[in-house]
C-alpha atoms as a PDB file:
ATOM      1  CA  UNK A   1      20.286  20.588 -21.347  1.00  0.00           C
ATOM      2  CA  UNK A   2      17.083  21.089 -22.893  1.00  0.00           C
ATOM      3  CA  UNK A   3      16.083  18.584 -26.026  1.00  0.00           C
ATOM      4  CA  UNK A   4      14.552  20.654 -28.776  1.00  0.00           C
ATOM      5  CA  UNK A   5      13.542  19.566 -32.334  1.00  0.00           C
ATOM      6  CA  UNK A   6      13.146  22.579 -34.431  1.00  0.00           C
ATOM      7  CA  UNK A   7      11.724  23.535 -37.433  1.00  0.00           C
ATOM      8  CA  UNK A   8      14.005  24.885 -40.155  1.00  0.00           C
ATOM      9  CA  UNK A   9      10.415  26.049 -42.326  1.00  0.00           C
ATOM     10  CA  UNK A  10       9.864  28.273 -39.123  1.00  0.00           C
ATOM     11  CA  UNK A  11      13.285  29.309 -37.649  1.00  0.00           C
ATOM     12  CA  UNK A  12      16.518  30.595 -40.164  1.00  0.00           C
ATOM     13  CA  UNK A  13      19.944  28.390 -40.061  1.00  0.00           C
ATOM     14  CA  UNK A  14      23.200  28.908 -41.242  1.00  0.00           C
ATOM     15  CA  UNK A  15      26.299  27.657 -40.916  1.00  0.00           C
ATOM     16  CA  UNK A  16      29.932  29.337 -41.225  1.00  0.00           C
ATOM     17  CA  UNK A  17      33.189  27.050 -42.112  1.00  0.00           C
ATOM     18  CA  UNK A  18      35.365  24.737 -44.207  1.00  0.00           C
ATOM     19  CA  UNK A  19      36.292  21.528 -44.606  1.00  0.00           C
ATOM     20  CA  UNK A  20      34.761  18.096 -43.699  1.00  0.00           C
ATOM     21  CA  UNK A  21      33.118  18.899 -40.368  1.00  0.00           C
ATOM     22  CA  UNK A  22      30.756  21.676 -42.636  1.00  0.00           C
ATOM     23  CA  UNK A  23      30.420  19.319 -45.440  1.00  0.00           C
ATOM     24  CA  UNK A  24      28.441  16.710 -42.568  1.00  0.00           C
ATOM     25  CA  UNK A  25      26.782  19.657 -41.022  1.00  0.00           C
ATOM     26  CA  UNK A  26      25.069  21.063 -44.322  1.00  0.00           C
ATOM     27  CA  UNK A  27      24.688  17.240 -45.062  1.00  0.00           C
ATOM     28  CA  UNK A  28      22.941  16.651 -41.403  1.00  0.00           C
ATOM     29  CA  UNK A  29      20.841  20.117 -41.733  1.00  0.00           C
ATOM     30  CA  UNK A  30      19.757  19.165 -45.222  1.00  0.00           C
ATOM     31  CA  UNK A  31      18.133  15.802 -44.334  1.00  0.00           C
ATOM     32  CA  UNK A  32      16.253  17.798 -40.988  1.00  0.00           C
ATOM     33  CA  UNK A  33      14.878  19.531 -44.284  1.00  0.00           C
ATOM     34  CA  UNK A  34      16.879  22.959 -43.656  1.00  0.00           C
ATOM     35  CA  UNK A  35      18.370  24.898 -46.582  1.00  0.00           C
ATOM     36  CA  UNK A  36      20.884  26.851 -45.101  1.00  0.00           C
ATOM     37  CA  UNK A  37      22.690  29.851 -46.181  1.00  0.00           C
ATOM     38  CA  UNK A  38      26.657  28.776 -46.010  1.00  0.00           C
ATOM     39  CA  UNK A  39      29.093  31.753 -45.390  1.00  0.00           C
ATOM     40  CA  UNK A  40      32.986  30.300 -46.254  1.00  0.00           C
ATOM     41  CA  UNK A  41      35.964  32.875 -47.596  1.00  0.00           C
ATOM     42  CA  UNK A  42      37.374  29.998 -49.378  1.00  0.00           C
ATOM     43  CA  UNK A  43      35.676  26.793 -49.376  1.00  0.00           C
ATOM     44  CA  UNK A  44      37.004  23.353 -50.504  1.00  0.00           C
ATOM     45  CA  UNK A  45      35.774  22.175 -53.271  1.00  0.00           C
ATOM     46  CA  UNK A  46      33.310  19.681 -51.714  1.00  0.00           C
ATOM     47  CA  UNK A  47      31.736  22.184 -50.186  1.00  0.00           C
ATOM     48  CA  UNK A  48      31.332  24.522 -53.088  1.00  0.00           C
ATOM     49  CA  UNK A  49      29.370  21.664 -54.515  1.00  0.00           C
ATOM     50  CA  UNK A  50      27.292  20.855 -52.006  1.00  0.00           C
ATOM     51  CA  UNK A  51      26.349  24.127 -50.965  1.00  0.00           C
ATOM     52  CA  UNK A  52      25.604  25.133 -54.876  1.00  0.00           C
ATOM     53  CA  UNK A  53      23.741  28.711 -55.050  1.00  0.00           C
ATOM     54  CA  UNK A  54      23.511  29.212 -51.278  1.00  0.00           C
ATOM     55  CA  UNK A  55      27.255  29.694 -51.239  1.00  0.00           C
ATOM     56  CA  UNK A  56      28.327  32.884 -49.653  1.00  0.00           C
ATOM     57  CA  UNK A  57      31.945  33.230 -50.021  1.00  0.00           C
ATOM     58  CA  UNK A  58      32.606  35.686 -47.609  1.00  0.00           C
ATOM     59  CA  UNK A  59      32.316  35.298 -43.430  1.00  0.00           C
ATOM     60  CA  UNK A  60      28.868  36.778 -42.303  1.00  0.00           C
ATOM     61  CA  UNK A  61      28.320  40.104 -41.559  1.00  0.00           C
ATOM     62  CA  UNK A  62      26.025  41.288 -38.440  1.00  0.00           C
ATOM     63  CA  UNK A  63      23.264  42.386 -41.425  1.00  0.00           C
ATOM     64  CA  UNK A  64      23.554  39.003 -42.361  1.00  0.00           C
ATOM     65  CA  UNK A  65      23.013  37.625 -38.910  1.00  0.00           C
ATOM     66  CA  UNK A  66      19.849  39.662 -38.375  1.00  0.00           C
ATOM     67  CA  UNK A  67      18.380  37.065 -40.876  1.00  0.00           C
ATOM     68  CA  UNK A  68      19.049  34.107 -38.670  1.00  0.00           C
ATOM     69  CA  UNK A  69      18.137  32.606 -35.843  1.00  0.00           C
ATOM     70  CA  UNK A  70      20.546  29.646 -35.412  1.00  0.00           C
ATOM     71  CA  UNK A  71      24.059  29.818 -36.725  1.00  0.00           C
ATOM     72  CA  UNK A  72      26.611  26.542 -37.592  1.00  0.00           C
ATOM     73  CA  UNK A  73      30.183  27.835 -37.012  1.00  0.00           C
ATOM     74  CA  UNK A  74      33.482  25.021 -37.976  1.00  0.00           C
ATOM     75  CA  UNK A  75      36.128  24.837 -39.324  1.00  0.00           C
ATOM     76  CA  UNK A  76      37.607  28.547 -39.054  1.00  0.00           C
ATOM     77  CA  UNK A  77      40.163  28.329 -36.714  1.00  0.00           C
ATOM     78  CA  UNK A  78      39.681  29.963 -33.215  1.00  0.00           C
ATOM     79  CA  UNK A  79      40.108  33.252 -33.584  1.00  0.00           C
ATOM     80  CA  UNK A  80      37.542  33.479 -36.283  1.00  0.00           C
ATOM     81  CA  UNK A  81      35.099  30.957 -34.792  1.00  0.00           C
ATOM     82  CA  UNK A  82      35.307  33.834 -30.838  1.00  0.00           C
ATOM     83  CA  UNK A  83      34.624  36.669 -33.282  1.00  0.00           C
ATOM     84  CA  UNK A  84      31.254  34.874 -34.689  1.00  0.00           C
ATOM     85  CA  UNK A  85      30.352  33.360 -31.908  1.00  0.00           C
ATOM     86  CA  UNK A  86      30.215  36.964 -29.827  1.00  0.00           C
ATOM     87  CA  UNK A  87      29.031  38.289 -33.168  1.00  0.00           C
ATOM     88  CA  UNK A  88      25.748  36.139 -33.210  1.00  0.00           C
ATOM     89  CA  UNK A  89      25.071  36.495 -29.813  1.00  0.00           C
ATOM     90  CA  UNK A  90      25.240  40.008 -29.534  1.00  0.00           C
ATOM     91  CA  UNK A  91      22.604  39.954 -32.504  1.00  0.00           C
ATOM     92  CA  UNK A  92      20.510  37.562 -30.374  1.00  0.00           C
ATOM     93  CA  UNK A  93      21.678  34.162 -32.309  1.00  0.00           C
ATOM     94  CA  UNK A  94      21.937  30.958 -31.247  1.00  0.00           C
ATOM     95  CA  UNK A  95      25.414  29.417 -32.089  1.00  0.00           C
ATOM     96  CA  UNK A  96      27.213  26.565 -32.138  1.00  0.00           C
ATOM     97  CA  UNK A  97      30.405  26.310 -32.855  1.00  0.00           C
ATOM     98  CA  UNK A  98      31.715  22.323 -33.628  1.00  0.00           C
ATOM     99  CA  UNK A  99      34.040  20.836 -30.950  1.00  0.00           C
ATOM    100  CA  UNK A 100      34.058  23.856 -28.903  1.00  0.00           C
ATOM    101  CA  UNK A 101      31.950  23.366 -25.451  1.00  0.00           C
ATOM    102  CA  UNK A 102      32.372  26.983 -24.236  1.00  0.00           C
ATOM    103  CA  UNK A 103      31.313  28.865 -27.573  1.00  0.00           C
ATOM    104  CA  UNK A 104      28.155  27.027 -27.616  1.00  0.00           C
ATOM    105  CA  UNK A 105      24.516  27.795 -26.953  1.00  0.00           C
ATOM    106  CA  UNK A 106      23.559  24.205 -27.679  1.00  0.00           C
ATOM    107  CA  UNK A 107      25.075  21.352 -28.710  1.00  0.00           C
ATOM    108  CA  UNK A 108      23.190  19.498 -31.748  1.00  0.00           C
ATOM    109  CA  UNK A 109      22.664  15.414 -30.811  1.00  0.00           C
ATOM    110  CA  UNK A 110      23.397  12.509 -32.725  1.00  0.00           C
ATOM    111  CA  UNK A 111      20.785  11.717 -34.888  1.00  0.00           C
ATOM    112  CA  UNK A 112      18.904   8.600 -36.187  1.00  0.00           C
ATOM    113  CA  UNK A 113      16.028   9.137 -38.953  1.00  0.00           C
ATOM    114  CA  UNK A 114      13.411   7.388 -39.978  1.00  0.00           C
ATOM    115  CA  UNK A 115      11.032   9.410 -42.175  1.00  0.00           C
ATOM    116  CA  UNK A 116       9.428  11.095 -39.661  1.00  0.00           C
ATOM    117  CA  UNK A 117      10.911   9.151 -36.734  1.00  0.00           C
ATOM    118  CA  UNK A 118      13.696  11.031 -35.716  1.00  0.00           C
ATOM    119  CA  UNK A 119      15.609   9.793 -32.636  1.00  0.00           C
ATOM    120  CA  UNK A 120      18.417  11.603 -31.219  1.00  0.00           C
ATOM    121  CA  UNK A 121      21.149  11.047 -28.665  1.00  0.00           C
ATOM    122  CA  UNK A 122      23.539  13.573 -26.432  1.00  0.00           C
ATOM    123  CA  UNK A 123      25.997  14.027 -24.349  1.00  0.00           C
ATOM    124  CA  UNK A 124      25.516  17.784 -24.410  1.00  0.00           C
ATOM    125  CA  UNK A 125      29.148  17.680 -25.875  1.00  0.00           C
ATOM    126  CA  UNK A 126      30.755  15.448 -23.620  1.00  0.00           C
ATOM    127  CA  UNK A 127      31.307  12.268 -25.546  1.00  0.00           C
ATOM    128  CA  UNK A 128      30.650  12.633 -29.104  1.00  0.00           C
ATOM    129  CA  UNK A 129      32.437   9.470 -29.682  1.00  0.00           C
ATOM    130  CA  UNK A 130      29.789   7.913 -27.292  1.00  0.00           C
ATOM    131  CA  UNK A 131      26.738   9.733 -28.840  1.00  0.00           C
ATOM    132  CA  UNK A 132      27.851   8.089 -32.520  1.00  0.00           C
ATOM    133  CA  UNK A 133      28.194   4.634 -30.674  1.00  0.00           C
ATOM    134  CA  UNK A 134      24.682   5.005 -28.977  1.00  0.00           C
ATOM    135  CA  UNK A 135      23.526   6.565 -32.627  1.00  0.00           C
ATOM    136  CA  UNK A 136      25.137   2.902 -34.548  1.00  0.00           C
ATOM    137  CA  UNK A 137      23.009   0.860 -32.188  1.00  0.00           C
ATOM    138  CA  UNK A 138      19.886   2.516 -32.661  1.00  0.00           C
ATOM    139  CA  UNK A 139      19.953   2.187 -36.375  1.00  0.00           C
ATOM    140  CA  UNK A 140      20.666  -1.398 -36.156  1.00  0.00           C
ATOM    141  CA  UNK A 141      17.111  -1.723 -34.009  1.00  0.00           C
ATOM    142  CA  UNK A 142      15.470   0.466 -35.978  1.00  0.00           C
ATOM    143  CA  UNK A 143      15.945  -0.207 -39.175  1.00  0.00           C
ATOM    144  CA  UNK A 144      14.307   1.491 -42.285  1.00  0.00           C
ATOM    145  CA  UNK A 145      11.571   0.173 -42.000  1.00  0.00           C
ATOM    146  CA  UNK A 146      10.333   2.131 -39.565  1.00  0.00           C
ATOM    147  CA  UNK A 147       9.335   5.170 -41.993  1.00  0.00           C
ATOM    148  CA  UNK A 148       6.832   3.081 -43.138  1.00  0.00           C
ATOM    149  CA  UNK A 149       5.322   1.755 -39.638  1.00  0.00           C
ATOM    150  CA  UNK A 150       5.409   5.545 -38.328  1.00  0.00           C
ATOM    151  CA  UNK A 151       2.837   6.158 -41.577  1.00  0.00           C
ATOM    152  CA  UNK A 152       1.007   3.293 -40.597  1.00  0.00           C
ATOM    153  CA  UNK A 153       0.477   4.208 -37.149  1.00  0.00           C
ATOM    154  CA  UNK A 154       0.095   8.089 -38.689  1.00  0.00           C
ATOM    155  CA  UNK A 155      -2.964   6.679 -40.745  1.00  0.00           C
ATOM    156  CA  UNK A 156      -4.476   5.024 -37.657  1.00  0.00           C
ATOM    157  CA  UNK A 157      -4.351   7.841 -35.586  1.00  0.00           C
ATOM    158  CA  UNK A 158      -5.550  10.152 -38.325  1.00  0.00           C
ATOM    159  CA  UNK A 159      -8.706   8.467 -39.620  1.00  0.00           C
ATOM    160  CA  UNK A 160      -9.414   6.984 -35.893  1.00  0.00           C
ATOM    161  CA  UNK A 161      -9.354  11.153 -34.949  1.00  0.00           C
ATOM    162  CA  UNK A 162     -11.640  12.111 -37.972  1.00  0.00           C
ATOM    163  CA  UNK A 163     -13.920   9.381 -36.655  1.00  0.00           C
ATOM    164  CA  UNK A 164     -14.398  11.200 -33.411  1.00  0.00           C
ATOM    165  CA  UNK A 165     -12.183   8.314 -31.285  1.00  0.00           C
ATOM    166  CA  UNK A 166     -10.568   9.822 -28.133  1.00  0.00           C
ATOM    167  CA  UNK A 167      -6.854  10.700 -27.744  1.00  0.00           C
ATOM    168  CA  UNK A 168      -6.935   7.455 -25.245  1.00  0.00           C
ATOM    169  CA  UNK A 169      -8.379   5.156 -27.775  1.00  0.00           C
ATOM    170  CA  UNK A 170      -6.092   6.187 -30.440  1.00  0.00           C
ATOM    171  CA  UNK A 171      -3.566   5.644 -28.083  1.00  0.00           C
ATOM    172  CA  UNK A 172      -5.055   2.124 -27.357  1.00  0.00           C
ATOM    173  CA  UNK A 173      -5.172   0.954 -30.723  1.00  0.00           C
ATOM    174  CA  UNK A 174      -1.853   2.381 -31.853  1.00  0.00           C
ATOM    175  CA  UNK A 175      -0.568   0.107 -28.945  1.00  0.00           C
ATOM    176  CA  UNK A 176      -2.590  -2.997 -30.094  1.00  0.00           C
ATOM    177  CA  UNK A 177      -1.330  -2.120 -34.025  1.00  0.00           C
ATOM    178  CA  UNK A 178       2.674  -2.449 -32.704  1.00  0.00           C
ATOM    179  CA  UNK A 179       1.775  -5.288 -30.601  1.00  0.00           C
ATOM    180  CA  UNK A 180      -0.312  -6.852 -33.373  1.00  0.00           C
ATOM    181  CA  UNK A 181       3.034  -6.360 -35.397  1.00  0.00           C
ATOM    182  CA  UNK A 182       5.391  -7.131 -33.193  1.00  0.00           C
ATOM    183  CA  UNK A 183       7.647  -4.358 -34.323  1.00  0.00           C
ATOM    184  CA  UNK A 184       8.896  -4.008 -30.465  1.00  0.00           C
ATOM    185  CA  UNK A 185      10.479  -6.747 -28.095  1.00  0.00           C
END
């Protein structure tokens, strides 16, 4: 496996299915900051409402895919979730499809989020179970707080860079700052 954070302002996502599995995904995708387009013949109403105007309510179509670059497939039983899953590949598409290891090009982690800290945890599919125990546990150290020591340590580096100060002093300091703090064991 290779770890990857990416970008939803840069790269196109959007996810295909029903039920409570898509509901979390567009949930999880929405707090990355991605506004995907969601493709679902006949959603539940949850996800109706969550998905609002970016509702497609249809499966999508190869044009479609040529418009994305990484593709969210659950909840459409498996014949439907083979067809898209050969369908976005053969249109160059990264896919996963929830729960099912072999119709995946990646497998999205667990995630914990802090503002801008973002920690994540996989078991490239293996254990999801274990991933959302691993997940629970890291919140509980890193509480919410956080957000607003990442800014703090943000503003250090920032002005300590506009003041000419080397990557290694920045570095330095930032260390001195959490020590300072204590915000680590």
């Amino acid at each position: 496996m290779i770890p990857l954070a990416l970008d939803p302002a840069r790269v196109v996502i959007a996810l295909a299915g029903n039920g409570p599995l898509a509901v979390r995904r567009l949930t999880q995708l929405r707090e990355g900051g991605a506004d995907p387009q969601v493709f679902s013949p006949e959603p539940d109403g949850e996800l109706a409402a969550l998905a609002g105007d970016r509702l497609v309510r249809a499966l999508p179509e190869a044009a479609d895919l040529d418009k994305v670059g990484v593709l969210y497939v659950m909840g459409l039983g498996p014949d439907t979730e083979t067809v898209l899953a050969e369908l976005a590949r053969q249109r160059r598409v990264l896919v996963n499809v929830e729960d099912v290891i072999p119709l995946c090009d990646f497998h999205s982690p667990s995630v914990v989020r802090r503002g801008d800290l973002v920690m994540t945890i996989s078991t490239g599919g293996r254990s999801p179970t274990l991933a959302s125990l691993l997940r629970q546990r890291l919140e509980d150290l890193f509480p919410e707080e956080w957000a607003e020591r990442l800014r703090k340590i943000a503003e250090l580096r920032n002005r300590r860079r506009a003041e000419g100060a080397s990557m290694s002093e920045v570095a330095r300091e930032s260390r001195e700052l959490i020590d300072r703090e204590k915000w680590l064991p």
